[in-house]
N, C-alpha and C. Protein backbone atom coordinates (compact mmCIF):
# COMPACT_ATOMS: atom_id res chain seq x y z
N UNK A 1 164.19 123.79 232.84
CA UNK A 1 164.39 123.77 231.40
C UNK A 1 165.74 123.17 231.08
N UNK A 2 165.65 122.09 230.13
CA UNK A 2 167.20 121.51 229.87
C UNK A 2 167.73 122.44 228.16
N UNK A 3 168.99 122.30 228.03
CA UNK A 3 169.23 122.90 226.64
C UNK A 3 168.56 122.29 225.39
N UNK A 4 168.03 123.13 224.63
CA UNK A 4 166.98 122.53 223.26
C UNK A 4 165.54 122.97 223.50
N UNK A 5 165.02 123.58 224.61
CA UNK A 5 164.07 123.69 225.24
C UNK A 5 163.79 125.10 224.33
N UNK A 6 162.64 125.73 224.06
CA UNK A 6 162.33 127.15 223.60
C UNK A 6 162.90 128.02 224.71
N UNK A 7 163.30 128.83 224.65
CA UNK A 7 163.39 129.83 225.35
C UNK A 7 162.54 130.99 225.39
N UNK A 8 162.41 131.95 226.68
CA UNK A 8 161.19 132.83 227.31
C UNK A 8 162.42 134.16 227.61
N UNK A 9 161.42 134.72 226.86
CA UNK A 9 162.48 136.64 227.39
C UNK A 9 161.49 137.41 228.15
N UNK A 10 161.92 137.51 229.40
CA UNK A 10 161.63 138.54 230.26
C UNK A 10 162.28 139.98 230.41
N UNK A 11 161.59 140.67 230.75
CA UNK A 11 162.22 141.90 231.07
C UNK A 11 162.84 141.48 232.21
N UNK A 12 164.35 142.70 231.74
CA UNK A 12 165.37 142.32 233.08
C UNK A 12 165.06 142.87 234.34
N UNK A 13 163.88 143.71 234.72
CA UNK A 13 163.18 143.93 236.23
C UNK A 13 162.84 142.64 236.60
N UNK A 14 161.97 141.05 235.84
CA UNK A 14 161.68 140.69 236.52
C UNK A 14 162.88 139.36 236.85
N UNK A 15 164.35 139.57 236.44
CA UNK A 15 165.64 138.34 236.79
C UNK A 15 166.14 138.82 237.56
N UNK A 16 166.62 137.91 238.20
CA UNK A 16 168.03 137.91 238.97
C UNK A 16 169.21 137.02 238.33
N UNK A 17 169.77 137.72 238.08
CA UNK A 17 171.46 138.16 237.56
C UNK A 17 172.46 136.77 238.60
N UNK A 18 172.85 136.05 237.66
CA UNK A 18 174.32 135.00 238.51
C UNK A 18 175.19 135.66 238.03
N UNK A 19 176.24 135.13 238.51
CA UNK A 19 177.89 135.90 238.35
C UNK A 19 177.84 135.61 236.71
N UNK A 20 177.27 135.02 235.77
CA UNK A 20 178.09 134.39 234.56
C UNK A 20 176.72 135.11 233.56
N UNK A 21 175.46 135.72 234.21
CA UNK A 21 175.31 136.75 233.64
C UNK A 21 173.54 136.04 232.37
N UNK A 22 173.41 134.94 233.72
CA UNK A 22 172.49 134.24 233.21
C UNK A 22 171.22 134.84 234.38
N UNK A 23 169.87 134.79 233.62
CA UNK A 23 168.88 135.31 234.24
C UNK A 23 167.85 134.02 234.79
N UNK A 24 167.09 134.66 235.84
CA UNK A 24 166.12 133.46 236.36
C UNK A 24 165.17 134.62 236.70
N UNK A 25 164.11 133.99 236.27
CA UNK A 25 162.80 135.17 236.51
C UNK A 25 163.01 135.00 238.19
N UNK A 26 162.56 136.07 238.90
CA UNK A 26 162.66 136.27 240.56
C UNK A 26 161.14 135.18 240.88
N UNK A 27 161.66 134.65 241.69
CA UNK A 27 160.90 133.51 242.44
C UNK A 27 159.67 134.53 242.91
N UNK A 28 159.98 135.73 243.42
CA UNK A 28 158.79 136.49 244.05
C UNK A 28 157.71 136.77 242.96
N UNK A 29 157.39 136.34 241.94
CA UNK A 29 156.65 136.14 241.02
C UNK A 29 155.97 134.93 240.51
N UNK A 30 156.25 133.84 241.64
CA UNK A 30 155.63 133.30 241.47
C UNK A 30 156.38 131.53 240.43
N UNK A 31 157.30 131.96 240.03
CA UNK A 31 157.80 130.99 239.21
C UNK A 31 159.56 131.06 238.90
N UNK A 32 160.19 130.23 238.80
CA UNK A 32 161.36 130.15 237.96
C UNK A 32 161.66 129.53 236.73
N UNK A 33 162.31 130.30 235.58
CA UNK A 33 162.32 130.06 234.48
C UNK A 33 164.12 130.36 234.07
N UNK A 34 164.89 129.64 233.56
CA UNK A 34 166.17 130.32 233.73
C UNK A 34 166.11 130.49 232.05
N UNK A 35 166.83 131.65 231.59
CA UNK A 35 166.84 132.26 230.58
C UNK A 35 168.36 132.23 229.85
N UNK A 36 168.41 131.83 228.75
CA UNK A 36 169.55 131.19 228.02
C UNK A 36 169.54 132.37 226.74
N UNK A 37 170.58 132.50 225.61
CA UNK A 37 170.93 132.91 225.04
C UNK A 37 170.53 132.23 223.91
N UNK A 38 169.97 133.15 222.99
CA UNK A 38 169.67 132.62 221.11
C UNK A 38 170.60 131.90 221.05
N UNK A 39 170.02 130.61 220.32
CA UNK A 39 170.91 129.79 219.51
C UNK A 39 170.57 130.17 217.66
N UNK A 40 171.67 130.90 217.13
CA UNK A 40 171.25 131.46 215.80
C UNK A 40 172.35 130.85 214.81
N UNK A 41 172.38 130.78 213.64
CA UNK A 41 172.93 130.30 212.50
C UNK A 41 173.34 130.95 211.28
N UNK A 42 172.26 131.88 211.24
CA UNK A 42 171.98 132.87 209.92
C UNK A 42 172.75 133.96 210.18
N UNK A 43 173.23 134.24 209.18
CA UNK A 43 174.31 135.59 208.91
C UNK A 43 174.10 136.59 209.41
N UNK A 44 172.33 136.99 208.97
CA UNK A 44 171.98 138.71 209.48
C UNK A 44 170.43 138.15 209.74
N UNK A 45 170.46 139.28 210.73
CA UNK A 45 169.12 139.44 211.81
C UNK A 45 169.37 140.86 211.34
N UNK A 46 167.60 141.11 211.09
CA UNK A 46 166.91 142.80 210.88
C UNK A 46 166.20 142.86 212.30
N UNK A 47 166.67 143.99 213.10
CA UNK A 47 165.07 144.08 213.98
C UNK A 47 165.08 145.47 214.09
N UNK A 48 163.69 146.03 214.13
CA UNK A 48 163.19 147.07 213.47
C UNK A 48 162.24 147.43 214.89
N UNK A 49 162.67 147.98 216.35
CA UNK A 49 162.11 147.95 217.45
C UNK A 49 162.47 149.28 217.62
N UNK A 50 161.87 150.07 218.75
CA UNK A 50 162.27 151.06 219.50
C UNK A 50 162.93 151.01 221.07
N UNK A 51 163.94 151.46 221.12
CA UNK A 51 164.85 151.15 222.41
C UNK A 51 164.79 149.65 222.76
N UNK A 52 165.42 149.61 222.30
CA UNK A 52 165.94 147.63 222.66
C UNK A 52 166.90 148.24 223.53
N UNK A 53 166.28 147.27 224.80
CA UNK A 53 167.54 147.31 226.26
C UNK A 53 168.61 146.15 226.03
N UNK A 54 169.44 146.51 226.91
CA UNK A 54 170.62 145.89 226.56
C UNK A 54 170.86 144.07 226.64
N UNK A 55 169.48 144.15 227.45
CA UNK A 55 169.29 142.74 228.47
C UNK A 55 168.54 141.70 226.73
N UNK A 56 167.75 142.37 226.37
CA UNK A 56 167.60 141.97 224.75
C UNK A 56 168.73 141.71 223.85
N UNK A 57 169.24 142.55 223.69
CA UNK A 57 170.58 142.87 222.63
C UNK A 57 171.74 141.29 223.19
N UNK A 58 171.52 141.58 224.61
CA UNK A 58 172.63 140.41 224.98
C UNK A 58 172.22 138.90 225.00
N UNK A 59 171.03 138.99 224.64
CA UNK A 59 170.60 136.92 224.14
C UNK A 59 171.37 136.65 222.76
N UNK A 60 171.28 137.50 222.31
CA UNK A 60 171.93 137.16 221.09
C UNK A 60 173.01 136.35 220.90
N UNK A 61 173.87 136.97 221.84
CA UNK A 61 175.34 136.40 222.02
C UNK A 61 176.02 136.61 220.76
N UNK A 62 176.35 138.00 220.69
CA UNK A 62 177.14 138.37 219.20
C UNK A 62 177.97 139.12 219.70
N UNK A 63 179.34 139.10 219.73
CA UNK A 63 180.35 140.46 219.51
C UNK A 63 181.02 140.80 218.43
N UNK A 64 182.33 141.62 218.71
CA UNK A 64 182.45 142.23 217.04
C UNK A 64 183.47 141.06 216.32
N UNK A 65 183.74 140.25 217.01
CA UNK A 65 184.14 139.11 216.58
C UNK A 65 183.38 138.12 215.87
N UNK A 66 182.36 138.07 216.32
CA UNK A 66 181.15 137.05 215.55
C UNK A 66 181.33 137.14 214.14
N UNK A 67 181.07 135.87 213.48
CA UNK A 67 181.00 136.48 212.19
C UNK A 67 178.93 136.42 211.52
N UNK A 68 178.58 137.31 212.68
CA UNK A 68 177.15 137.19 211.85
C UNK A 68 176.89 138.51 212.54
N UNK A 69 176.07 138.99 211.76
CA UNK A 69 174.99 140.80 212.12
C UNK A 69 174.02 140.70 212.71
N UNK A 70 173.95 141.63 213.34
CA UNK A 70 172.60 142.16 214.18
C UNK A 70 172.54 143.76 213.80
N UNK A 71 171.47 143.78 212.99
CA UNK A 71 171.06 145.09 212.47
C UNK A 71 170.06 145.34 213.00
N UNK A 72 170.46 146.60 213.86
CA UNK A 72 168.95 147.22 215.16
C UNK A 72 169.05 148.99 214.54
N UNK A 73 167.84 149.21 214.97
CA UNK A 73 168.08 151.23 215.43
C UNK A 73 169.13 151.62 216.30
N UNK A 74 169.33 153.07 215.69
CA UNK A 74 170.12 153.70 216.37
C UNK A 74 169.10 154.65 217.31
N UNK A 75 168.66 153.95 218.68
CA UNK A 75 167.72 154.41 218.90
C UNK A 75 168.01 155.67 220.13
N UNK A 76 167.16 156.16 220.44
CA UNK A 76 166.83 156.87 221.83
C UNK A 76 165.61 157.41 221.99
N UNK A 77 165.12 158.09 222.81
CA UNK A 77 163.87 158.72 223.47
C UNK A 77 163.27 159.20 222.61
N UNK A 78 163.70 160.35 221.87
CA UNK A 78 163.81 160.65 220.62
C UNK A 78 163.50 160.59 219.54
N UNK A 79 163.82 159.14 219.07
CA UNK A 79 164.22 158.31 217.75
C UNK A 79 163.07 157.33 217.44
N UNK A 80 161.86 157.62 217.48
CA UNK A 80 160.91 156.46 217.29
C UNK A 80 161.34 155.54 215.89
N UNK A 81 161.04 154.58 216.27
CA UNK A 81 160.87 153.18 214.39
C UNK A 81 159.50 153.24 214.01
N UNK A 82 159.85 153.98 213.23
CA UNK A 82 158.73 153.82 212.20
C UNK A 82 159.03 152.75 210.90
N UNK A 83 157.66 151.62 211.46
CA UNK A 83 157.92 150.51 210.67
C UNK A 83 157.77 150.91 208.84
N UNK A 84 157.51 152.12 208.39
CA UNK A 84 157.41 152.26 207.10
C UNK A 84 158.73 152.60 206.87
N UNK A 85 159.33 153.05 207.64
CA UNK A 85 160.37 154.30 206.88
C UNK A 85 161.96 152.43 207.11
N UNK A 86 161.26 151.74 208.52
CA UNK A 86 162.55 150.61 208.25
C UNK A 86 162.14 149.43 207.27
N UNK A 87 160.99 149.79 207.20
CA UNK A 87 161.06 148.51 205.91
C UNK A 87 161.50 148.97 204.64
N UNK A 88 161.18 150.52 204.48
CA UNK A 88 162.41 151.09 203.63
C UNK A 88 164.09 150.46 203.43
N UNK A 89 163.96 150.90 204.94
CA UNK A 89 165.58 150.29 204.84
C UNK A 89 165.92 148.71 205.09
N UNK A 90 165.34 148.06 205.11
CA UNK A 90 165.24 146.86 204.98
C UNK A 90 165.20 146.03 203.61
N UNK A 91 164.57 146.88 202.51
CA UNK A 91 164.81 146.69 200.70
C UNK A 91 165.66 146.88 200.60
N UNK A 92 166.36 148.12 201.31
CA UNK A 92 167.11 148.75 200.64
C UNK A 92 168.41 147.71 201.05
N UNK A 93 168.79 147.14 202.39
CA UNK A 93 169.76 146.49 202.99
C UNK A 93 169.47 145.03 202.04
N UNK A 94 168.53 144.26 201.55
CA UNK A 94 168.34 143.16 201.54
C UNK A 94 168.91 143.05 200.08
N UNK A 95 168.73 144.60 199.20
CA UNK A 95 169.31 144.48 197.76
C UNK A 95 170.61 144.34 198.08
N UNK A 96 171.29 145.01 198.76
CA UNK A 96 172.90 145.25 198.51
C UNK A 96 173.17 143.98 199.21
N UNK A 97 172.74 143.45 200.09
CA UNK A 97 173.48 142.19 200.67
C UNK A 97 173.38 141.02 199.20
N UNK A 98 172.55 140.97 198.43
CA UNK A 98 171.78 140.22 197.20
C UNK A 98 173.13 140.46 196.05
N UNK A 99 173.75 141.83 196.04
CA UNK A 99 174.74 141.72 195.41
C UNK A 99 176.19 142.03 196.04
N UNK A 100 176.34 141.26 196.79
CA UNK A 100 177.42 141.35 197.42
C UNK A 100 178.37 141.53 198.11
N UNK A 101 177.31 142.99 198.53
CA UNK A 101 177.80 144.27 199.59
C UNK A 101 178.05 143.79 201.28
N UNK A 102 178.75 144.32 201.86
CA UNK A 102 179.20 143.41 202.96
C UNK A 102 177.60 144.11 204.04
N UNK A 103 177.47 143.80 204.95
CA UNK A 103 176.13 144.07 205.96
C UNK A 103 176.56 145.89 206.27
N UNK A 104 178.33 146.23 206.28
CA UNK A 104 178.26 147.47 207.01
C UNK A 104 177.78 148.63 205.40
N UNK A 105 177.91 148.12 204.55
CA UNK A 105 177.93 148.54 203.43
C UNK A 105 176.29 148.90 203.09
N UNK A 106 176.06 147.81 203.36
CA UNK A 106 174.20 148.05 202.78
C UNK A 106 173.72 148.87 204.07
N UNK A 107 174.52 148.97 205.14
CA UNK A 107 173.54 149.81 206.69
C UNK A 107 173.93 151.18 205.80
N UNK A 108 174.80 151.13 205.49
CA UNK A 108 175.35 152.80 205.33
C UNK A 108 174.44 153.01 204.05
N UNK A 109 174.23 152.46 202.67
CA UNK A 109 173.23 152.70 201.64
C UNK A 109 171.60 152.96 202.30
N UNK A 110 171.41 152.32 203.28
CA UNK A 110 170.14 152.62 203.70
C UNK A 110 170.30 153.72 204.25
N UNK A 111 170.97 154.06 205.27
CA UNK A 111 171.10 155.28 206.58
C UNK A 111 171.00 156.18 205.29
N UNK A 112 171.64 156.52 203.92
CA UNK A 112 171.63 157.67 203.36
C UNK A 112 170.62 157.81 202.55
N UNK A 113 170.07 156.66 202.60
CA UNK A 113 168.66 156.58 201.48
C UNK A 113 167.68 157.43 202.83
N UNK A 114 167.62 156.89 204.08
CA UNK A 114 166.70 157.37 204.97
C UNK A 114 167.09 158.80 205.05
N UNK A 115 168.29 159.23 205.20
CA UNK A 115 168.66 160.72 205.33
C UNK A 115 168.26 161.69 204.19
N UNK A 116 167.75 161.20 202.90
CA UNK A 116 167.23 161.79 202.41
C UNK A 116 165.94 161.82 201.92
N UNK A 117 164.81 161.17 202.83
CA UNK A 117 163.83 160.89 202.58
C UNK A 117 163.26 161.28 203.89
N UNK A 118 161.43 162.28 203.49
CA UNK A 118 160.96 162.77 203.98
C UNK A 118 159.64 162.23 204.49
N UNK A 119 158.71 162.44 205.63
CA UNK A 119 157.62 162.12 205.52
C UNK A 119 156.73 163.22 205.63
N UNK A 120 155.01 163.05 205.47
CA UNK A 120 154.09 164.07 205.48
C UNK A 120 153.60 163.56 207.23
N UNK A 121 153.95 165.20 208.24
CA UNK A 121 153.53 165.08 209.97
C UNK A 121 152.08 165.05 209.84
N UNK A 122 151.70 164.02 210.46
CA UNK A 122 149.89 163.71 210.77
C UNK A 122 149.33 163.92 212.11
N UNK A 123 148.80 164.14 212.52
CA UNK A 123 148.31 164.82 213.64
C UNK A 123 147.42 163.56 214.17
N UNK A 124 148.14 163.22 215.28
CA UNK A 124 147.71 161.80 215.70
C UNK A 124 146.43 161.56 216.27
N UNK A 125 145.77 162.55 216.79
CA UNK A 125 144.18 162.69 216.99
C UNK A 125 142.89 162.73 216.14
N UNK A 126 143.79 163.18 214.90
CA UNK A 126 142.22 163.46 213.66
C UNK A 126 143.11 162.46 212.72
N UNK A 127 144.44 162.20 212.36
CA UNK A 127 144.95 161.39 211.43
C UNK A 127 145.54 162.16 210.40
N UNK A 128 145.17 163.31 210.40
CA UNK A 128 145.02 164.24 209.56
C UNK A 128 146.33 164.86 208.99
N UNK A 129 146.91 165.48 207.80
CA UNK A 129 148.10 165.92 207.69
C UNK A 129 147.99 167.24 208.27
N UNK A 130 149.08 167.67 208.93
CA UNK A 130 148.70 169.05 209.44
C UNK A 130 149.67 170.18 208.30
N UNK A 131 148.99 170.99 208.32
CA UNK A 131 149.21 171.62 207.31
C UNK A 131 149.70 173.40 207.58
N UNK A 132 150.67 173.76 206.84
CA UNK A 132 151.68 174.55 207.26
C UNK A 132 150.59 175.75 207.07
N UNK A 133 150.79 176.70 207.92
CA UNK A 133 149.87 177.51 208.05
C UNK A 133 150.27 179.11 207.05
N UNK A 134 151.48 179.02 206.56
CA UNK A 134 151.30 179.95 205.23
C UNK A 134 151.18 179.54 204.28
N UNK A 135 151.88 177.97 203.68
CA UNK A 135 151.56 177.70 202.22
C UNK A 135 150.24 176.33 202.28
N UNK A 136 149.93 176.43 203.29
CA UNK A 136 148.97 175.52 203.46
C UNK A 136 148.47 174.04 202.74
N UNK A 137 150.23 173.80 202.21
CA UNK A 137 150.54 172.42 202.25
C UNK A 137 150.76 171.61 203.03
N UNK A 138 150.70 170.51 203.24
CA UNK A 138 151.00 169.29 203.97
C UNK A 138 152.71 169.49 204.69
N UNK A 139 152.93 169.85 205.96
CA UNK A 139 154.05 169.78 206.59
C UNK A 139 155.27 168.56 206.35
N UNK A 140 156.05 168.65 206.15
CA UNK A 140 156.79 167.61 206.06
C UNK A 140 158.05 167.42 207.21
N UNK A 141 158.65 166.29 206.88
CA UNK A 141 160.17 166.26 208.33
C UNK A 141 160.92 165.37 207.68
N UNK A 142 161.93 165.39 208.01
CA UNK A 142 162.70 164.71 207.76
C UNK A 142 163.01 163.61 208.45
N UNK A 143 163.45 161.92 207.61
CA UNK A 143 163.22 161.05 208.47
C UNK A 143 164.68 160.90 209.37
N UNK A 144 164.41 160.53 210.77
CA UNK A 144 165.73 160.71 211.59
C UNK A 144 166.27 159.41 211.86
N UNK A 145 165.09 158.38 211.71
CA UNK A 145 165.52 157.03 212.15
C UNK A 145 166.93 156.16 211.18
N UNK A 146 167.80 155.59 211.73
CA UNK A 146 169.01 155.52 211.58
C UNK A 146 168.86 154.09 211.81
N UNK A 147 170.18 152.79 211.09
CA UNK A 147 170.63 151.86 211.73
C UNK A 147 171.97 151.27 212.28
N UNK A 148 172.04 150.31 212.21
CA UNK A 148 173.49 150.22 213.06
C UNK A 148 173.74 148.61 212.88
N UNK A 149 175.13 148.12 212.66
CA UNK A 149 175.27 146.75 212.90
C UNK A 149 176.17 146.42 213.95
N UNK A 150 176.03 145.31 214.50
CA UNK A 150 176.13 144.89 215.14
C UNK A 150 176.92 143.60 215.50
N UNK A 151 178.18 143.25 215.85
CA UNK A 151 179.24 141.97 215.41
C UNK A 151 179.04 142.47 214.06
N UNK A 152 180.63 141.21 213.61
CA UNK A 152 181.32 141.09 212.79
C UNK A 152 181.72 142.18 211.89
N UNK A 153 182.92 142.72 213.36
CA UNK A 153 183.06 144.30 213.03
C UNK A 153 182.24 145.48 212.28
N UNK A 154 181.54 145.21 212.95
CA UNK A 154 180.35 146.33 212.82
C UNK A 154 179.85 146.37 211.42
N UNK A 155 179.70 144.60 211.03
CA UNK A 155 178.88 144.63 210.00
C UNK A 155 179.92 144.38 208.66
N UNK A 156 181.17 144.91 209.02
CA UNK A 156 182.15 144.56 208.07
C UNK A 156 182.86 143.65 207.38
N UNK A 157 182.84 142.53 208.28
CA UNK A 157 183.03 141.47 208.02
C UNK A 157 181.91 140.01 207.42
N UNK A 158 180.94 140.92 207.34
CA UNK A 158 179.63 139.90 207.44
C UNK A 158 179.60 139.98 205.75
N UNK A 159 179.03 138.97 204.80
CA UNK A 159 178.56 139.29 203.36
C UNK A 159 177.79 137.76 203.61
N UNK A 160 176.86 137.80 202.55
CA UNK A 160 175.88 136.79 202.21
C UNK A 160 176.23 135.77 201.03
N UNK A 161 177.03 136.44 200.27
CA UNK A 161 177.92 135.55 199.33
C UNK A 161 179.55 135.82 199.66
């Protein structure tokens, strides 16, 4: 592959690692593919995944120096993305960046919009809401999923205008 070429993301089980931190799928599979880093432009990236490994996070090629965002979950084992509750926060981030608000500004308006917003627990076998067994309403929880930015000091330095 020469530079300009699409690039291919593998999981980092199947590279081997050079000193400078570039990947090549392991030959014992049959093929080599060497794996390069996003070439990006745009201010802010939303991604709305569960446990993004680090080997992901690092194509990007963003630190807190960058001046562009990477807005991911604050994830763990734990912490599922639920794509309703981040496209929540994804309005909610896309208004404040719309007026002006810097990227760390609109993470934090969302994180508190999500902190106070609930969902109804469904019982993943029948679909069903499960329902509290004295007032025999619909159970509810609170949503836990969180975000985070990423470069340009943690979002601080980043604005759209």
């Amino acid at each position: 592959m020469k530079r300009g070429d699409p690039q291919i993301w593998f999981d980092k089980r199947d590279c081997d690692f050079d000193a400078q931190g570039q990947c090549t799928v392991n030959p014992s599979k049959g093929f080599t593919i060497p794996i390069d880093r996003f070439t990006w432009r745009t201010k802010v990236v939303f991604i709305a995944a569960c446990q993004l490994a680090e080997t992901f996070l690092g194509l990007w090629n963003i630190s807190e120096t960058t001046p562009r965002a990477l807005i991911v979950p604050v994830s763990g084992p734990t912490v599922p993305t639920d794509l309703d509750m981040a496209a929540l926060a994804w309005r909610k981030i896309a208004s404040k960046l719309s007026t002006g608000s810097s990227v760390y500004e609109a993470v934090n308006d969302a994180n508190t919009l999500l902190a106070q917003s609930v969902y109804i627990v469904v019982d993943p076998e029948t679909r069903q809401p499960v329902l509290d067994p004295v007032t025999h309403q619909p159970r509810t929880a609170t949503v836990t999923l969180r975000f985070h930015a990423i470069g340009g000091n943690g979002g601080r330095d980043v604005k759209l205008r």
